[in-house]
PDB file of N, CA and C in Angstrom:
ATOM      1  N   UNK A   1     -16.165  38.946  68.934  1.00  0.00           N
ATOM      2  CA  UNK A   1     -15.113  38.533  67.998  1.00  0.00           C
ATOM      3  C   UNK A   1     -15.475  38.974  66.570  1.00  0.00           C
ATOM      4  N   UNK A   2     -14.791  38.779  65.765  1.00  0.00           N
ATOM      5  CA  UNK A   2     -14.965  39.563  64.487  1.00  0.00           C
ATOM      6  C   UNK A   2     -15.401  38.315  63.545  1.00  0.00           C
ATOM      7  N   UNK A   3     -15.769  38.379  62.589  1.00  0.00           N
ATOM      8  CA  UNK A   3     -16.819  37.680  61.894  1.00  0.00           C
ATOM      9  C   UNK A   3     -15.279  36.419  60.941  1.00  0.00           C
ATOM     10  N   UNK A   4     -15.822  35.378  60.583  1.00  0.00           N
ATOM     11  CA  UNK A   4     -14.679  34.336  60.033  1.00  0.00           C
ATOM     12  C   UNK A   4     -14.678  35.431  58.251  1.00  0.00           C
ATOM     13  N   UNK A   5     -13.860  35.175  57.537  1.00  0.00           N
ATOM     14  CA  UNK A   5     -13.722  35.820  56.310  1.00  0.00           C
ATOM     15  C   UNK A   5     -13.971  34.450  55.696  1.00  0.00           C
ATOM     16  N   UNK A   6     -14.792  35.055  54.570  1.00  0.00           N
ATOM     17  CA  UNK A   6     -15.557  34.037  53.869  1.00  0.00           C
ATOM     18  C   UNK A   6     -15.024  32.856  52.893  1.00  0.00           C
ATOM     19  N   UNK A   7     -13.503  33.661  52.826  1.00  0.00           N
ATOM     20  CA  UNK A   7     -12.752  32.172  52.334  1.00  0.00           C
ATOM     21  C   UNK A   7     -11.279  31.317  53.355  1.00  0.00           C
ATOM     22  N   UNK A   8     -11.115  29.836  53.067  1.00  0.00           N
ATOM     23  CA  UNK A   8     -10.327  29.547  53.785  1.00  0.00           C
ATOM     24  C   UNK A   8      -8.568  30.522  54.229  1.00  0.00           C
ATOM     25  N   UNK A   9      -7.957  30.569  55.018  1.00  0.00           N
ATOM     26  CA  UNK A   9      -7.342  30.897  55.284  1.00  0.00           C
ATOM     27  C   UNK A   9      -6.078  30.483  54.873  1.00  0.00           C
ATOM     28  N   UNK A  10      -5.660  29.140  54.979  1.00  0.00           N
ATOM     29  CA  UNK A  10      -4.493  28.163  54.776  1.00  0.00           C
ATOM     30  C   UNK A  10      -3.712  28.884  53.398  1.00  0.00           C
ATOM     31  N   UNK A  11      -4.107  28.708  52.186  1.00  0.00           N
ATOM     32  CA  UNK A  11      -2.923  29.176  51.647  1.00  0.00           C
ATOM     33  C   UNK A  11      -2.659  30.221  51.095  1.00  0.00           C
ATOM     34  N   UNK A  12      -3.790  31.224  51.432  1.00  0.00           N
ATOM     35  CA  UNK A  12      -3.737  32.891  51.036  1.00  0.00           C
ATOM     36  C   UNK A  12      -2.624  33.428  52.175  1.00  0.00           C
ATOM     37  N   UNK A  13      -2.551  32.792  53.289  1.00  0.00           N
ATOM     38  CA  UNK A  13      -1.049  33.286  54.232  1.00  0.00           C
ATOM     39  C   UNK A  13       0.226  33.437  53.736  1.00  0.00           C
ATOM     40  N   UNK A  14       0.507  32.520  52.281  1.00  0.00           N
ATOM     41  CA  UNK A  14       1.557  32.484  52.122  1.00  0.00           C
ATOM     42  C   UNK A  14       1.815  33.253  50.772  1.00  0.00           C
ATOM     43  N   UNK A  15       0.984  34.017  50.294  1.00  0.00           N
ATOM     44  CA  UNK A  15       1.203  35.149  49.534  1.00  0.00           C
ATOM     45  C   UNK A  15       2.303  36.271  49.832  1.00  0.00           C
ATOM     46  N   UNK A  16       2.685  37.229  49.095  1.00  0.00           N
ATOM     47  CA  UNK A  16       3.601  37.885  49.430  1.00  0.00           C
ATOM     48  C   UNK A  16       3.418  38.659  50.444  1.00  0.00           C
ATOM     49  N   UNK A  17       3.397  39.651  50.974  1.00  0.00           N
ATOM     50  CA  UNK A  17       3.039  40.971  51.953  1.00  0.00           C
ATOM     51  C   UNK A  17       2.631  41.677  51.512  1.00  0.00           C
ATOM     52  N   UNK A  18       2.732  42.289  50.415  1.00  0.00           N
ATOM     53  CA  UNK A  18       2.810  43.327  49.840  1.00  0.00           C
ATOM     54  C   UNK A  18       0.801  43.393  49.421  1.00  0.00           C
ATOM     55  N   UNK A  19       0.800  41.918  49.317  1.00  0.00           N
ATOM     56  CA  UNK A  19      -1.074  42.211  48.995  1.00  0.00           C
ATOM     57  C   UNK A  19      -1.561  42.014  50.355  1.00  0.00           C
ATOM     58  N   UNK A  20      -0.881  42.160  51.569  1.00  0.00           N
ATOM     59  CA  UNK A  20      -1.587  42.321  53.195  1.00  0.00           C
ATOM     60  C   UNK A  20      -1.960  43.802  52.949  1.00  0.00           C
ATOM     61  N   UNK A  21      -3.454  44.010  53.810  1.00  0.00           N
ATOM     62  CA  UNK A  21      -3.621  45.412  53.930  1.00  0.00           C
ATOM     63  C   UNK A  21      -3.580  46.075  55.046  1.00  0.00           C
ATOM     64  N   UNK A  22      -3.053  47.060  54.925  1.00  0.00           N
ATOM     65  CA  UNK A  22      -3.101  47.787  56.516  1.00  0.00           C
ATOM     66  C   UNK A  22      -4.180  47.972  57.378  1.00  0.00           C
ATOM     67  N   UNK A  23      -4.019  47.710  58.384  1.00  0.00           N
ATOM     68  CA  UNK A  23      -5.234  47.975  59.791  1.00  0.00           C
ATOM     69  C   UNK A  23      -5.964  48.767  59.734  1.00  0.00           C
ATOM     70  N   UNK A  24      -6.281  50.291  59.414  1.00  0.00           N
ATOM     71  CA  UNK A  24      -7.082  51.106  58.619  1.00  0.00           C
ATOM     72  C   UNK A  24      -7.689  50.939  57.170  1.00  0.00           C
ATOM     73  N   UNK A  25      -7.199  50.005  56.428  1.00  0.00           N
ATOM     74  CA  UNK A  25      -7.905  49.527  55.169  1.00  0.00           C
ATOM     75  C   UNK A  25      -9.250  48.292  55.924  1.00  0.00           C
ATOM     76  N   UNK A  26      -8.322  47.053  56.682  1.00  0.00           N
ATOM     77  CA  UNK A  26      -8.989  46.617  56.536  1.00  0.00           C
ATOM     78  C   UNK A  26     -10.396  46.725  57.541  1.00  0.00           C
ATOM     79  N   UNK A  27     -10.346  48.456  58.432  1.00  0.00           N
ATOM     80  CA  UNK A  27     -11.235  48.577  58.852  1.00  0.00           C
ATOM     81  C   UNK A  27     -12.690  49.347  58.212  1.00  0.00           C
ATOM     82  N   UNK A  28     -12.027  49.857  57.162  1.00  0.00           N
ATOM     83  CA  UNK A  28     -12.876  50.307  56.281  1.00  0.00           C
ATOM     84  C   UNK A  28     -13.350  49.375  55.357  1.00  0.00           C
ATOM     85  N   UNK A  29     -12.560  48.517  55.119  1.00  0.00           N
ATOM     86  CA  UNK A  29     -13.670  47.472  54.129  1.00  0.00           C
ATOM     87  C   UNK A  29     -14.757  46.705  55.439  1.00  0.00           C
ATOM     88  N   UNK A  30     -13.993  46.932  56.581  1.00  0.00           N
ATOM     89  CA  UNK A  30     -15.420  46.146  57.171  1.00  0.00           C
ATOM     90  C   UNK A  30     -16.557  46.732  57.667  1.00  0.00           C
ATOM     91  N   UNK A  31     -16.240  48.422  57.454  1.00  0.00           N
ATOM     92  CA  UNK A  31     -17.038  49.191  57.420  1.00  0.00           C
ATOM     93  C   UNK A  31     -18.547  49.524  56.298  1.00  0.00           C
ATOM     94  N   UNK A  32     -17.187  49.037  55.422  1.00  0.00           N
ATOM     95  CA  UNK A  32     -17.900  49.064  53.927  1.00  0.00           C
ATOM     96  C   UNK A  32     -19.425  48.042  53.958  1.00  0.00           C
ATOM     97  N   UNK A  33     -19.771  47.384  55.247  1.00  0.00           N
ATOM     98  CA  UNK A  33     -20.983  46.410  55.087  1.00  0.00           C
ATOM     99  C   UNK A  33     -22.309  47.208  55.114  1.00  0.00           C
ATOM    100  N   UNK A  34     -22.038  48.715  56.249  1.00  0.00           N
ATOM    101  CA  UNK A  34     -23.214  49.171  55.850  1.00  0.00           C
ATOM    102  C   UNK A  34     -23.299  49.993  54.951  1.00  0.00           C
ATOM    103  N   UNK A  35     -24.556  49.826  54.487  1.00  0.00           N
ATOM    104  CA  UNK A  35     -24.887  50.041  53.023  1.00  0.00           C
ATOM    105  C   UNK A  35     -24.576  51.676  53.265  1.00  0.00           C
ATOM    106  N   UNK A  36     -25.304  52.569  53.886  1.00  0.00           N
ATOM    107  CA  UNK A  36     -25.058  54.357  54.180  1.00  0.00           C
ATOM    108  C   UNK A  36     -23.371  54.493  53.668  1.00  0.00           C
ATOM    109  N   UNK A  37     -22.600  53.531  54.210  1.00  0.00           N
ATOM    110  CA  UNK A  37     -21.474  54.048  53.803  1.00  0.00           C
ATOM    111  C   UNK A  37     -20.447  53.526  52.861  1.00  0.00           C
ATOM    112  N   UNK A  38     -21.279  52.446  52.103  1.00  0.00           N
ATOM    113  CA  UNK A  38     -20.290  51.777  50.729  1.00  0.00           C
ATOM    114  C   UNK A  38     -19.512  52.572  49.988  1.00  0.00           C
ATOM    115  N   UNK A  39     -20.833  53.447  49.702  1.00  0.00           N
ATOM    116  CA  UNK A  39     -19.742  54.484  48.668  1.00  0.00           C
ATOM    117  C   UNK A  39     -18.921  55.164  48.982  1.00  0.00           C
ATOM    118  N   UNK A  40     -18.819  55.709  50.392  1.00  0.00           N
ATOM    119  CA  UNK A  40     -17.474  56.827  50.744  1.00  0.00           C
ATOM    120  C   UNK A  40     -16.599  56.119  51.209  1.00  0.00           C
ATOM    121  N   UNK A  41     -16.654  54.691  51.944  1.00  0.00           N
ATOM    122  CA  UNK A  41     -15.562  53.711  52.094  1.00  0.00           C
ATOM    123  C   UNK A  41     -14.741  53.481  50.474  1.00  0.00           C
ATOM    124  N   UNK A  42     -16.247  53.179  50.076  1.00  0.00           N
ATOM    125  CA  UNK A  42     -14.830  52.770  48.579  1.00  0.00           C
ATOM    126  C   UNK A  42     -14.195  53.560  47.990  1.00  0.00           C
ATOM    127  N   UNK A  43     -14.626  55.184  47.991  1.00  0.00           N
ATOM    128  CA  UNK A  43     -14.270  56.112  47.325  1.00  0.00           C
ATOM    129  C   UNK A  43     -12.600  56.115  48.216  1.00  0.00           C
ATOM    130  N   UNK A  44     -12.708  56.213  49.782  1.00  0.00           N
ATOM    131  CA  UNK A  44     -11.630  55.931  50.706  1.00  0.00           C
ATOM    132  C   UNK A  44     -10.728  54.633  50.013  1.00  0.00           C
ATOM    133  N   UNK A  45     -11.010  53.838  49.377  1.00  0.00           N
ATOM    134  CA  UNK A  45      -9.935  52.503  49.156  1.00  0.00           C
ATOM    135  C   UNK A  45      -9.802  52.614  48.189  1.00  0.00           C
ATOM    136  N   UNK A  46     -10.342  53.651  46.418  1.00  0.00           N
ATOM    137  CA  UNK A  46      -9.935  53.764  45.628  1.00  0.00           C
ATOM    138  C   UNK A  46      -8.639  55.090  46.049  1.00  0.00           C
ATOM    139  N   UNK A  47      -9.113  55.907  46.743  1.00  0.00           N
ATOM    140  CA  UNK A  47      -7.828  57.136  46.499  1.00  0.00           C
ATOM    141  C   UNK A  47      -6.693  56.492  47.153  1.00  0.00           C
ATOM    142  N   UNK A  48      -7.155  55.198  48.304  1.00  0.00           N
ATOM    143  CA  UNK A  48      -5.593  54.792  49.009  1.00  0.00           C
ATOM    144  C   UNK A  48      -4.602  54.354  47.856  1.00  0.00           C
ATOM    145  N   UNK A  49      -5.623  53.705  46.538  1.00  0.00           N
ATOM    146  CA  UNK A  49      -4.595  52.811  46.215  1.00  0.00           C
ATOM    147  C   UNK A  49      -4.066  53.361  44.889  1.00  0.00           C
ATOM    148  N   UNK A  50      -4.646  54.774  44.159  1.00  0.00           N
ATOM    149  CA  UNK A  50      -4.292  55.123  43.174  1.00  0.00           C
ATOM    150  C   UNK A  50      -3.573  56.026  43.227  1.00  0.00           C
ATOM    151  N   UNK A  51      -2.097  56.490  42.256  1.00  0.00           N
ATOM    152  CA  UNK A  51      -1.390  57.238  42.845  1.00  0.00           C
ATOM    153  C   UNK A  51      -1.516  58.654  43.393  1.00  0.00           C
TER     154      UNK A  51
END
């Protein structure tokens, strides 16, 4: 199973959508744990999100 996220759940659900991330983001941030690949993950989640 995949690890609990480190803050409660309850009322970050009811945020808009628009700050949900897609299934490929959020596999790269969980990628992002090992250290070998922090930097090219993030370099990956800065170009997703800048125009």
């Amino acid at each position: 199973m995949h690890p609990v996220p480190p803050f409660p759940s309850r009322p970050f659900r009811q945020r808009p959508r628009s700050i949900l991330l897609p299934a490929p983001l959020r596999l790269l941030m969980r990628r992002a744990t090992d250290p070998l690949r922090c930097r090219a993950v993030l370099a990956q989640m800065y170009g997703y999100w800048e125009p």
